[in-house]
C-alpha atoms as a PDB file:
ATOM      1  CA  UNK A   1     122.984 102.176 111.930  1.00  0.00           C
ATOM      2  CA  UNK A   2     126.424 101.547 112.007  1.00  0.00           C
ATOM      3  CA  UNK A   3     128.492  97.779 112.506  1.00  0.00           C
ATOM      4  CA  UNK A   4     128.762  97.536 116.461  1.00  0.00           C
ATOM      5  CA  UNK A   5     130.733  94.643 117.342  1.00  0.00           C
ATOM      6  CA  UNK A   6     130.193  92.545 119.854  1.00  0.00           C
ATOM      7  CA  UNK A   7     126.570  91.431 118.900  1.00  0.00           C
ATOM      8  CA  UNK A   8     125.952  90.579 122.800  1.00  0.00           C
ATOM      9  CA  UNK A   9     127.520  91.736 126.130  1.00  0.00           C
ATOM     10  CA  UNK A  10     127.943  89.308 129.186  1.00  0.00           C
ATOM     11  CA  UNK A  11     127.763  91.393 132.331  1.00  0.00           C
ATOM     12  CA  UNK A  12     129.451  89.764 135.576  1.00  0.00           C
ATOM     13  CA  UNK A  13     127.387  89.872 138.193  1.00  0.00           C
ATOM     14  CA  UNK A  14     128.666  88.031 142.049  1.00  0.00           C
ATOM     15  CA  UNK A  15     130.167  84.687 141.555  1.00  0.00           C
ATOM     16  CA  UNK A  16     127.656  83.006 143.941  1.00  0.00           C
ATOM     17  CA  UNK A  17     124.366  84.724 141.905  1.00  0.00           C
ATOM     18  CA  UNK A  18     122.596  81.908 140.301  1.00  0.00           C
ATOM     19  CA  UNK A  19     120.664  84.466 138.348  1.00  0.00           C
ATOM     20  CA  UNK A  20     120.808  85.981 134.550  1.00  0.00           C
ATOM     21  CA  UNK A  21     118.811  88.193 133.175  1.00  0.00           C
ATOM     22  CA  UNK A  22     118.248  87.473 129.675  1.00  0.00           C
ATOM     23  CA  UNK A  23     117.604  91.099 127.524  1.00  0.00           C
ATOM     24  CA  UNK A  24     117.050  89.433 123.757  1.00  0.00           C
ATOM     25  CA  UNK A  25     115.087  92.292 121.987  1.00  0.00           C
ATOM     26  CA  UNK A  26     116.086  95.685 123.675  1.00  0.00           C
ATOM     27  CA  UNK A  27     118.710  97.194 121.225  1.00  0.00           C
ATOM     28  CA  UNK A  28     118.070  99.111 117.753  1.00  0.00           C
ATOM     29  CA  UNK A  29     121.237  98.551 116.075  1.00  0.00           C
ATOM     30  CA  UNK A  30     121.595  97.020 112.706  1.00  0.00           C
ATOM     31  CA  UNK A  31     125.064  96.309 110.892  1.00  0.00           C
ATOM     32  CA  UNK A  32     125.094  98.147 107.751  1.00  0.00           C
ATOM     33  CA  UNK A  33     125.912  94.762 105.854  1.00  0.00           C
ATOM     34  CA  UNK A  34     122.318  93.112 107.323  1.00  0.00           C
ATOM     35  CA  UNK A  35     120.525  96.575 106.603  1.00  0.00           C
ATOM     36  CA  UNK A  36     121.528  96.396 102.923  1.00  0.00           C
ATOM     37  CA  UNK A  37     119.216  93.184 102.950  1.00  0.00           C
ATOM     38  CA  UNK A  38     116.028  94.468 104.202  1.00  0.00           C
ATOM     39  CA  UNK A  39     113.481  96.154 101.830  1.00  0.00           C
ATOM     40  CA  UNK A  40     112.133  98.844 103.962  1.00  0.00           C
ATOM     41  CA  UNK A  41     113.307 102.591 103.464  1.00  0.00           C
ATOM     42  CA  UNK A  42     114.699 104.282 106.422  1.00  0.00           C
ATOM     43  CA  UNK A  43     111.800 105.330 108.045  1.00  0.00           C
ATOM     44  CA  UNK A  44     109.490 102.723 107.317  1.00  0.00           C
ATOM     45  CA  UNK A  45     112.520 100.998 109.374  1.00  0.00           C
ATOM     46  CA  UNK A  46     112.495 103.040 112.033  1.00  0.00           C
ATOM     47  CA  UNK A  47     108.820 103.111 112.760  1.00  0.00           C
ATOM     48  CA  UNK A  48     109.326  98.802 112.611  1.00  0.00           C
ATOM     49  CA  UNK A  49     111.715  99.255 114.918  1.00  0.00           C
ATOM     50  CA  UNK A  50     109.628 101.332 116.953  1.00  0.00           C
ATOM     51  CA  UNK A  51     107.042  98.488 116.839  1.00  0.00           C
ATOM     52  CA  UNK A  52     109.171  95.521 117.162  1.00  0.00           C
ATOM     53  CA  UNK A  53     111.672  96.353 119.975  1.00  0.00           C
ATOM     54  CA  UNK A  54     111.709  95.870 123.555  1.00  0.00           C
ATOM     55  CA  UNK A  55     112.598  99.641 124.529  1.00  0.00           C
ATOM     56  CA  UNK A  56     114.404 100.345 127.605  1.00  0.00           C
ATOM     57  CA  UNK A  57     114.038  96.771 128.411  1.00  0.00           C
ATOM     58  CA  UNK A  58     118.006  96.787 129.107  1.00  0.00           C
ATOM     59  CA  UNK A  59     117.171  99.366 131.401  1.00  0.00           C
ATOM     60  CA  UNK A  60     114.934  97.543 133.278  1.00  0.00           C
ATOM     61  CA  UNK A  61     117.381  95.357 133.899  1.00  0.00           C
ATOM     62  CA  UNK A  62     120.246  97.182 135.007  1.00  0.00           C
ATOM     63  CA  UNK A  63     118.346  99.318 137.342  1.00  0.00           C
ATOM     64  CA  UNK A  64     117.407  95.935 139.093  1.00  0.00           C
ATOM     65  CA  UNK A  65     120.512  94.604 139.070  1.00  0.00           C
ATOM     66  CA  UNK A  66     122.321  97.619 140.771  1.00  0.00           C
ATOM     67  CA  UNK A  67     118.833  97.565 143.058  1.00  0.00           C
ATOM     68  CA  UNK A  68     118.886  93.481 144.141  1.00  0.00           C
ATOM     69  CA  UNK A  69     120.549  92.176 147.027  1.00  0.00           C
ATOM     70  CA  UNK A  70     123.416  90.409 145.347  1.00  0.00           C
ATOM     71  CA  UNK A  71     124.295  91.180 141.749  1.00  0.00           C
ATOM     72  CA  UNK A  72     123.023  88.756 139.235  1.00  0.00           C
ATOM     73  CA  UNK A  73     124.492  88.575 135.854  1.00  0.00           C
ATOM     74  CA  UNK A  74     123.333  90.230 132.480  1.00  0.00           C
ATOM     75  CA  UNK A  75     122.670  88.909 128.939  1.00  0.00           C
ATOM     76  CA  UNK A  76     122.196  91.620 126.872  1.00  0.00           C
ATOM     77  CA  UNK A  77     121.779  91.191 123.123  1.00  0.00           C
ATOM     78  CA  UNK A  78     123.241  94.865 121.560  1.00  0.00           C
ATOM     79  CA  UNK A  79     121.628  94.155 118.088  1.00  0.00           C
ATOM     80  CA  UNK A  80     118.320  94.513 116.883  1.00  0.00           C
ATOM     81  CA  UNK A  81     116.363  91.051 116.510  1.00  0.00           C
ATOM     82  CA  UNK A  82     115.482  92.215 113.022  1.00  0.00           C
ATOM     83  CA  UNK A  83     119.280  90.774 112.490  1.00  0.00           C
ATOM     84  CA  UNK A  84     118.591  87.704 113.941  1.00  0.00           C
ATOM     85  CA  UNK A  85     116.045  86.886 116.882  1.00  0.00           C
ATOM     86  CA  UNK A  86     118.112  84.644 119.361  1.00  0.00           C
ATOM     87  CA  UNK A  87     114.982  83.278 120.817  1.00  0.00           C
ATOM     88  CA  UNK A  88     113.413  81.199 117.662  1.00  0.00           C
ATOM     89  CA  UNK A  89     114.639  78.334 117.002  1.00  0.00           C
ATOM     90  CA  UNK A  90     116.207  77.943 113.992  1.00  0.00           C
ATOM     91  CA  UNK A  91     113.989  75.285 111.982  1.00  0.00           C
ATOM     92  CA  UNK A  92     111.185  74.093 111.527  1.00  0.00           C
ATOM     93  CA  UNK A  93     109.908  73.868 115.275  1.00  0.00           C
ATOM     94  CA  UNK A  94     109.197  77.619 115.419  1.00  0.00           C
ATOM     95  CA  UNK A  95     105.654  78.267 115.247  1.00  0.00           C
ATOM     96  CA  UNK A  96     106.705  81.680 113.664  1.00  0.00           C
ATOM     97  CA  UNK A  97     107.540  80.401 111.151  1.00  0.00           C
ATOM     98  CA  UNK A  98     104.162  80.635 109.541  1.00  0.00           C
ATOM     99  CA  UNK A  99     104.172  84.907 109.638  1.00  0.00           C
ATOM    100  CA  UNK A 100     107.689  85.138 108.544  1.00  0.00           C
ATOM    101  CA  UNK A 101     109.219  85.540 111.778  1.00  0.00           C
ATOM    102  CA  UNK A 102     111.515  82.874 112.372  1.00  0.00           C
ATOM    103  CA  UNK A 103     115.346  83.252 113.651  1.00  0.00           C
ATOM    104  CA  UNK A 104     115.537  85.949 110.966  1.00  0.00           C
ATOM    105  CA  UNK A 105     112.757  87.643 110.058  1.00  0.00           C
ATOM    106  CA  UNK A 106     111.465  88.069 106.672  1.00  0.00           C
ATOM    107  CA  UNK A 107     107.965  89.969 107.031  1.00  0.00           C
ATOM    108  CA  UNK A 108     107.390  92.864 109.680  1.00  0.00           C
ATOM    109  CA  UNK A 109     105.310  93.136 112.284  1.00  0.00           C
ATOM    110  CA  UNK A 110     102.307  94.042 110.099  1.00  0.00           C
ATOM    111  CA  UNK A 111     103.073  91.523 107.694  1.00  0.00           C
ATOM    112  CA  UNK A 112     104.758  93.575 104.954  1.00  0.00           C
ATOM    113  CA  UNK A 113     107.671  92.519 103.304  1.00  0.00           C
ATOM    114  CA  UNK A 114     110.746  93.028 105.434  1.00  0.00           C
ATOM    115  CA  UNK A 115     113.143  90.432 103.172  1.00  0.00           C
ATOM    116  CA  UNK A 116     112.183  89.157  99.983  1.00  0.00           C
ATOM    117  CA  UNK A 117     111.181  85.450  99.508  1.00  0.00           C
ATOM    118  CA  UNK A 118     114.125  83.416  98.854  1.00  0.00           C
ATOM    119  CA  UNK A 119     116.223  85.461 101.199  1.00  0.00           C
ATOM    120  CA  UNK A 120     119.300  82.916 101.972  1.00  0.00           C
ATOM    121  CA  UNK A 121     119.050  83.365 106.217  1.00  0.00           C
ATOM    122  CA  UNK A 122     121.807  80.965 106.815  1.00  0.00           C
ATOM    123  CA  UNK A 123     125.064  83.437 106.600  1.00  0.00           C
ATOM    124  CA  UNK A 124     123.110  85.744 109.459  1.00  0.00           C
ATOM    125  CA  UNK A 125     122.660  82.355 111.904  1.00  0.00           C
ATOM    126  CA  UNK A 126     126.245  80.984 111.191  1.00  0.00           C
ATOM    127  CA  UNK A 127     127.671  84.697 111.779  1.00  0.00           C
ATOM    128  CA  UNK A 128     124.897  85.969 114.903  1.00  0.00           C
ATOM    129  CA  UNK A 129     122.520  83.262 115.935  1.00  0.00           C
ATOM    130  CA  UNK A 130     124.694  80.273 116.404  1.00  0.00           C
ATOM    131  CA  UNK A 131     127.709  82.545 118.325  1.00  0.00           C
ATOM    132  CA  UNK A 132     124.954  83.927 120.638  1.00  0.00           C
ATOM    133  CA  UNK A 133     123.213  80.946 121.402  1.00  0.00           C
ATOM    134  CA  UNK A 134     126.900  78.994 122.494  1.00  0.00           C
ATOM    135  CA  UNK A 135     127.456  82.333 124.695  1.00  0.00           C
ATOM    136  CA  UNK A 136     124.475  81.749 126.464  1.00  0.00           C
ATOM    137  CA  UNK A 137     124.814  78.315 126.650  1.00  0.00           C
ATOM    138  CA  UNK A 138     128.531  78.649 128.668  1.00  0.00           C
ATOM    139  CA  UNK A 139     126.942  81.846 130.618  1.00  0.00           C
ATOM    140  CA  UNK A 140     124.654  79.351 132.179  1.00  0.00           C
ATOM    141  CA  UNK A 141     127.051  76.599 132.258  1.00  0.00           C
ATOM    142  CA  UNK A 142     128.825  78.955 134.298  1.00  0.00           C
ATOM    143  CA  UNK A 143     126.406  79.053 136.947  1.00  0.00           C
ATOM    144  CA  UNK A 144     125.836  75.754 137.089  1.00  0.00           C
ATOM    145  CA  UNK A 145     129.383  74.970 137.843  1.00  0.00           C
ATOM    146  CA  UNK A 146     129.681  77.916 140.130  1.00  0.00           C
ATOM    147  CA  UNK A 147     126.662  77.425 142.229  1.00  0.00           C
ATOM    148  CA  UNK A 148     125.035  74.246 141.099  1.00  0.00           C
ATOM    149  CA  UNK A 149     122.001  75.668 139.348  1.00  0.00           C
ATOM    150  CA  UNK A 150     120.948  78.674 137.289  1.00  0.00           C
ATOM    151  CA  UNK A 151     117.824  81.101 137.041  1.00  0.00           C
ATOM    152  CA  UNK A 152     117.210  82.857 133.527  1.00  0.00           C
ATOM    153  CA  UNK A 153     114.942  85.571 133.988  1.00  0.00           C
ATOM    154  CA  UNK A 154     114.055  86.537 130.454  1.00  0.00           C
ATOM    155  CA  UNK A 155     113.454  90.567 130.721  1.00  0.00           C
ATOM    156  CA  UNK A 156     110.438  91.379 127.604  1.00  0.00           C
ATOM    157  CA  UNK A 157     108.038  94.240 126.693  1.00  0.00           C
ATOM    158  CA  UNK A 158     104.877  94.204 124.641  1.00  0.00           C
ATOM    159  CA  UNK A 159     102.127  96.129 122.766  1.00  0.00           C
ATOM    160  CA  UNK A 160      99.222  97.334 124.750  1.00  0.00           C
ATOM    161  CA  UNK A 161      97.156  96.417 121.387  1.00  0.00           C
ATOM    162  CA  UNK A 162      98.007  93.428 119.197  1.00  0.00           C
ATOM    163  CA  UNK A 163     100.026  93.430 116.326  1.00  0.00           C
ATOM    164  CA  UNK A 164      98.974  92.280 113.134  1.00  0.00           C
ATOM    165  CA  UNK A 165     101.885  89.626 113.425  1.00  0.00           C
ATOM    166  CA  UNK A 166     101.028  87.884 116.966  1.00  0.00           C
ATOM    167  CA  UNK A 167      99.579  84.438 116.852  1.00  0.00           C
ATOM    168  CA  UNK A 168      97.792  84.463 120.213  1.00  0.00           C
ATOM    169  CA  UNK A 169      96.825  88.087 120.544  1.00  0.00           C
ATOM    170  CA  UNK A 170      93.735  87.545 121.548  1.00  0.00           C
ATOM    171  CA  UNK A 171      93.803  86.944 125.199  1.00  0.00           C
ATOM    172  CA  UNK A 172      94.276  89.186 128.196  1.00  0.00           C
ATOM    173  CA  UNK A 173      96.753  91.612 127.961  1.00  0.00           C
ATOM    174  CA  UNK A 174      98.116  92.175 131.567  1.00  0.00           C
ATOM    175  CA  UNK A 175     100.115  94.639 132.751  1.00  0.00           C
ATOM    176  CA  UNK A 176     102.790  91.828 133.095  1.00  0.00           C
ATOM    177  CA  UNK A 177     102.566  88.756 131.219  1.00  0.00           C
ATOM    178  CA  UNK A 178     104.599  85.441 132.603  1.00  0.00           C
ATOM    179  CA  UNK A 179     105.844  83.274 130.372  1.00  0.00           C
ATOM    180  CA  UNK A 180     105.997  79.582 131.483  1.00  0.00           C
ATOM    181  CA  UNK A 181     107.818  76.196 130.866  1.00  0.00           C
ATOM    182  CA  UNK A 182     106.486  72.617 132.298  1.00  0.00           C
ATOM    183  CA  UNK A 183     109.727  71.444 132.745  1.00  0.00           C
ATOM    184  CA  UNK A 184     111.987  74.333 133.482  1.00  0.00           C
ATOM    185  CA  UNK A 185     109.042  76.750 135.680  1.00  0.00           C
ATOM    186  CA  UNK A 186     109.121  75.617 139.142  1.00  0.00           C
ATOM    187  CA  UNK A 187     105.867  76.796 140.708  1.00  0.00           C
ATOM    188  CA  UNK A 188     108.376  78.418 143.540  1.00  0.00           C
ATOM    189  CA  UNK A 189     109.230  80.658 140.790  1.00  0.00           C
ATOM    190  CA  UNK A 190     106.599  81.931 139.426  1.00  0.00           C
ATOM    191  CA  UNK A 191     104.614  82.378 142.675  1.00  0.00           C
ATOM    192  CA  UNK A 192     107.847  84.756 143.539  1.00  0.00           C
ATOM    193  CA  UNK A 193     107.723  86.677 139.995  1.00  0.00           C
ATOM    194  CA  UNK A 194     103.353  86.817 140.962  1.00  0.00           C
ATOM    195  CA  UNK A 195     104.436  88.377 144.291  1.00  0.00           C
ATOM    196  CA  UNK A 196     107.180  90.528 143.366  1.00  0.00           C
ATOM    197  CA  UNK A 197     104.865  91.994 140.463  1.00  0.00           C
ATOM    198  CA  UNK A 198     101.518  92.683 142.152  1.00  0.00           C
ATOM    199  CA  UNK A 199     102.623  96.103 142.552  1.00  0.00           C
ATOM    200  CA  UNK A 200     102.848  96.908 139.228  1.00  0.00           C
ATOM    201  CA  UNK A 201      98.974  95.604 138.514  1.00  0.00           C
ATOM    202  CA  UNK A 202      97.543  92.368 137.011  1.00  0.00           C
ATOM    203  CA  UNK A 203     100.086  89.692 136.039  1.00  0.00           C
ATOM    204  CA  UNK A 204      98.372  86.710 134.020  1.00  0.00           C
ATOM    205  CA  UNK A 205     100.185  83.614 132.646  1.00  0.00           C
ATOM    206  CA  UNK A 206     101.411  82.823 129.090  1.00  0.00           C
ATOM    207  CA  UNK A 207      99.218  85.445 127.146  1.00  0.00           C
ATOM    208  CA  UNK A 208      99.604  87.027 124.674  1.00  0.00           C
ATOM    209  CA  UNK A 209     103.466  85.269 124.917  1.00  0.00           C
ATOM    210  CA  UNK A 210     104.300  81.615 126.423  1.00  0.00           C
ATOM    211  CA  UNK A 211     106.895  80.553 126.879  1.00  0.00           C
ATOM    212  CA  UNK A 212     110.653  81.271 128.090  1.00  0.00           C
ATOM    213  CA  UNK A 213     113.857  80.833 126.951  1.00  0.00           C
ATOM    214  CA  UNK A 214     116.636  78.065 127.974  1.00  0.00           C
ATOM    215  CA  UNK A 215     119.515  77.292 125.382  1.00  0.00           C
ATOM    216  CA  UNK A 216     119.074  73.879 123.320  1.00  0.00           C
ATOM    217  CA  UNK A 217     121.828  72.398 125.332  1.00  0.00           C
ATOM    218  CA  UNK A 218     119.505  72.103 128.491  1.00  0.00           C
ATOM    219  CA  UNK A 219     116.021  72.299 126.974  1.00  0.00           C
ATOM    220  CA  UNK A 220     114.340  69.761 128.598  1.00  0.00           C
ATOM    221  CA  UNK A 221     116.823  68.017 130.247  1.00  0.00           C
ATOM    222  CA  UNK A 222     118.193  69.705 133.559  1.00  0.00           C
ATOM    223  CA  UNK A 223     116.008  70.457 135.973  1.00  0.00           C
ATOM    224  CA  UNK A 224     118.619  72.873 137.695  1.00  0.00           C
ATOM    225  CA  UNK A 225     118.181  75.136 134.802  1.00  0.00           C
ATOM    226  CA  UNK A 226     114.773  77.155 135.684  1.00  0.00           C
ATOM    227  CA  UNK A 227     113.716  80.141 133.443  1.00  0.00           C
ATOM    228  CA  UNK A 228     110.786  82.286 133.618  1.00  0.00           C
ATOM    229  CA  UNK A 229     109.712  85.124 130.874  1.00  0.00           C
ATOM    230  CA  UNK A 230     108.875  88.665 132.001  1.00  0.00           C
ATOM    231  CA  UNK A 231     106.803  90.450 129.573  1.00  0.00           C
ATOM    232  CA  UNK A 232     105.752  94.214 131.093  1.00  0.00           C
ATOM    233  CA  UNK A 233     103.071  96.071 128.861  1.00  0.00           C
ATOM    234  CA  UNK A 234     104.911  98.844 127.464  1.00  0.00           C
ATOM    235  CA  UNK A 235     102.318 101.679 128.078  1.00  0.00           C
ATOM    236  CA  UNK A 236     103.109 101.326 131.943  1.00  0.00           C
ATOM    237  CA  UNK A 237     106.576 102.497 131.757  1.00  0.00           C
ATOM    238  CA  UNK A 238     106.965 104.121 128.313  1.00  0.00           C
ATOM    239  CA  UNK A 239     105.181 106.104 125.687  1.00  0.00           C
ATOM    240  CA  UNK A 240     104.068 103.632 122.866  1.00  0.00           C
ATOM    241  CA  UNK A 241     105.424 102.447 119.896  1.00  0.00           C
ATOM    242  CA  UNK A 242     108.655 103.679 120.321  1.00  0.00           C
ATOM    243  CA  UNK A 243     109.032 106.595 122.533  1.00  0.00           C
ATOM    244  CA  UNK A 244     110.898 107.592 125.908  1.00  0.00           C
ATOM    245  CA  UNK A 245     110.699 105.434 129.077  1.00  0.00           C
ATOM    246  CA  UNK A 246     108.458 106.474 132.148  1.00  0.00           C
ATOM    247  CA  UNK A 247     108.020 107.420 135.493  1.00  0.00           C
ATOM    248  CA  UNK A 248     107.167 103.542 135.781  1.00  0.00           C
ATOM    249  CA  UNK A 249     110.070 102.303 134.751  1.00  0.00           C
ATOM    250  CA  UNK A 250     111.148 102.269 138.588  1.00  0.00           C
ATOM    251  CA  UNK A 251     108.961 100.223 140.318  1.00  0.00           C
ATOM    252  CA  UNK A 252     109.142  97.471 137.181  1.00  0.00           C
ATOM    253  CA  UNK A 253     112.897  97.895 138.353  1.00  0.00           C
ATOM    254  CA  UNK A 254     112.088  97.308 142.123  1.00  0.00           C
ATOM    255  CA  UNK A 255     109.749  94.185 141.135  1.00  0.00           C
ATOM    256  CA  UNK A 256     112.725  92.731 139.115  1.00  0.00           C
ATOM    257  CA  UNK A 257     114.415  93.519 142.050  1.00  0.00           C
ATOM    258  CA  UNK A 258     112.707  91.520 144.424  1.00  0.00           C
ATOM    259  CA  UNK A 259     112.036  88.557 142.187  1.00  0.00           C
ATOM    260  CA  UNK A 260     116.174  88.457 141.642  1.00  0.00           C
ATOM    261  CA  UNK A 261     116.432  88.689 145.321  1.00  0.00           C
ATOM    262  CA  UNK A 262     113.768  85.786 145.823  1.00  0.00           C
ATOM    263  CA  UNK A 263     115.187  84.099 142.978  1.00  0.00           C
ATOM    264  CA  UNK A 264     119.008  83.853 144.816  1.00  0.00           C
ATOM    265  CA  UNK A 265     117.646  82.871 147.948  1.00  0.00           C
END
């Protein structure tokens, strides 16, 4: 785990794409000045991060990208979110919060202790969280101002059984999961994401994850910012927790595809 500068990668795709895929959770990496904070031994940490992230998730997305009709740009966080997770908020509104799992993380995914209580999380959002969240904000500026709206498709993975950690793991557990937002979900949208998916099996709605990301900046208040969260069950493109991706990993690809495509139109 080694310091790997720039903590996210902004991937052009064609100037009249409204699209971006959003890839929060896909890397491994840790700077060796955040891993120095973390209580967990080395492999302890590796089999977390074998729990936590969203493997080959990046892939996913690229192979769609170079598959969909006209390019749509790429998010990609290149940091583990056990430095900071870009999608919490960063107060008191996450829900989180309450199993140590805010915009940095102090208890694992099965509730051990991943930072000690105390831990002073402010240096890792003013030198991570806030930077990435201002990128993201301009990257969809950027589409707004080049084609007068913008689509985040927010490119996930999750557990086949619950984790200790999850709040709502309880419910169905589809082979893809779509994560909804009154205001920024038009039903257009996800009625494309339920067609483009059917191949790939069930797809339910905001379970075990709701929700989708949109930067503060437009939360709530521009309509011609839509977002939708994709969250594919890891055992149907990759061997669980952590292991290598799939056979299935194509036709996720081609679904992605084909929601991008309807997504552009």
């Amino acid at each position: 785990m080694t310091d790997v500068p720039p903590s996210y990668e902004f991937l052009a795709g064609h100037p009249d794409s409204p699209v971006i895929l959003h890839v929060p959770h896909s890397a491994r990496e840790i700077p060796a000045g955040v891993r120095s904070g973390i209580e967990l031994d080395d492999a302890s940490l590796e089999c977390e991060l074998d729990h936590i992230t969203d493997a080959h998730t990046a892939s996913v997305a690229e192979a769609a990208a170079r598959a969909a009709g006209v390019t749509p740009w790429r998010f990609v966080n290149r940091l583990s979110r056990l430095v900071v997770d870009p999608e919490r908020f960063p107060d008191e509104r996450e829900e989180m919060l309450a199993v140590g799992m805010g915009a940095v993380y102090t208890r694992t995914t099965h509730k051990e202790v991943l930072r000690p209580d105390g831990f002073d999380a402010e240096p890792l959002i003013e030198r991570y969280f806030r930077p990435y969240a201002r990128a993201m904000t301009e990257a969809v500026a950027g589409r707004l101002a080049a084609t007068g709206r913008a689509v985040i498709i927010d490119v996930h993975s999750y557990p086949s059984v619950p984790l200790p950690y999850e709040l709502h793991g309880e419910g169905p557990r589809p082979e893809v999961c779509l994560g909804t937002d009154s205001f920024h979900t038009p039903p257009g949208l996800l009625d494309a994401a339920r067609e483009a998916f059917a191949p790939c099996g069930r797809t339910g709605l905001d379970s075990p994850f709701a929700g989708t990301y949109v930067p503060l900046e437009f939360y709530g208040k521009r309509a011609e910012v839509s977002a939708l969260m994709v969250e594919i069950r890891r055992d149907t493109y990759m061997t669980e927790p952590g292991g290598p991706a799939g056979p299935g990993l194509r036709g996720l690809a081609s679904a992605l595809a084909t929601l991008i495509d309807a997504a552009t139109r």
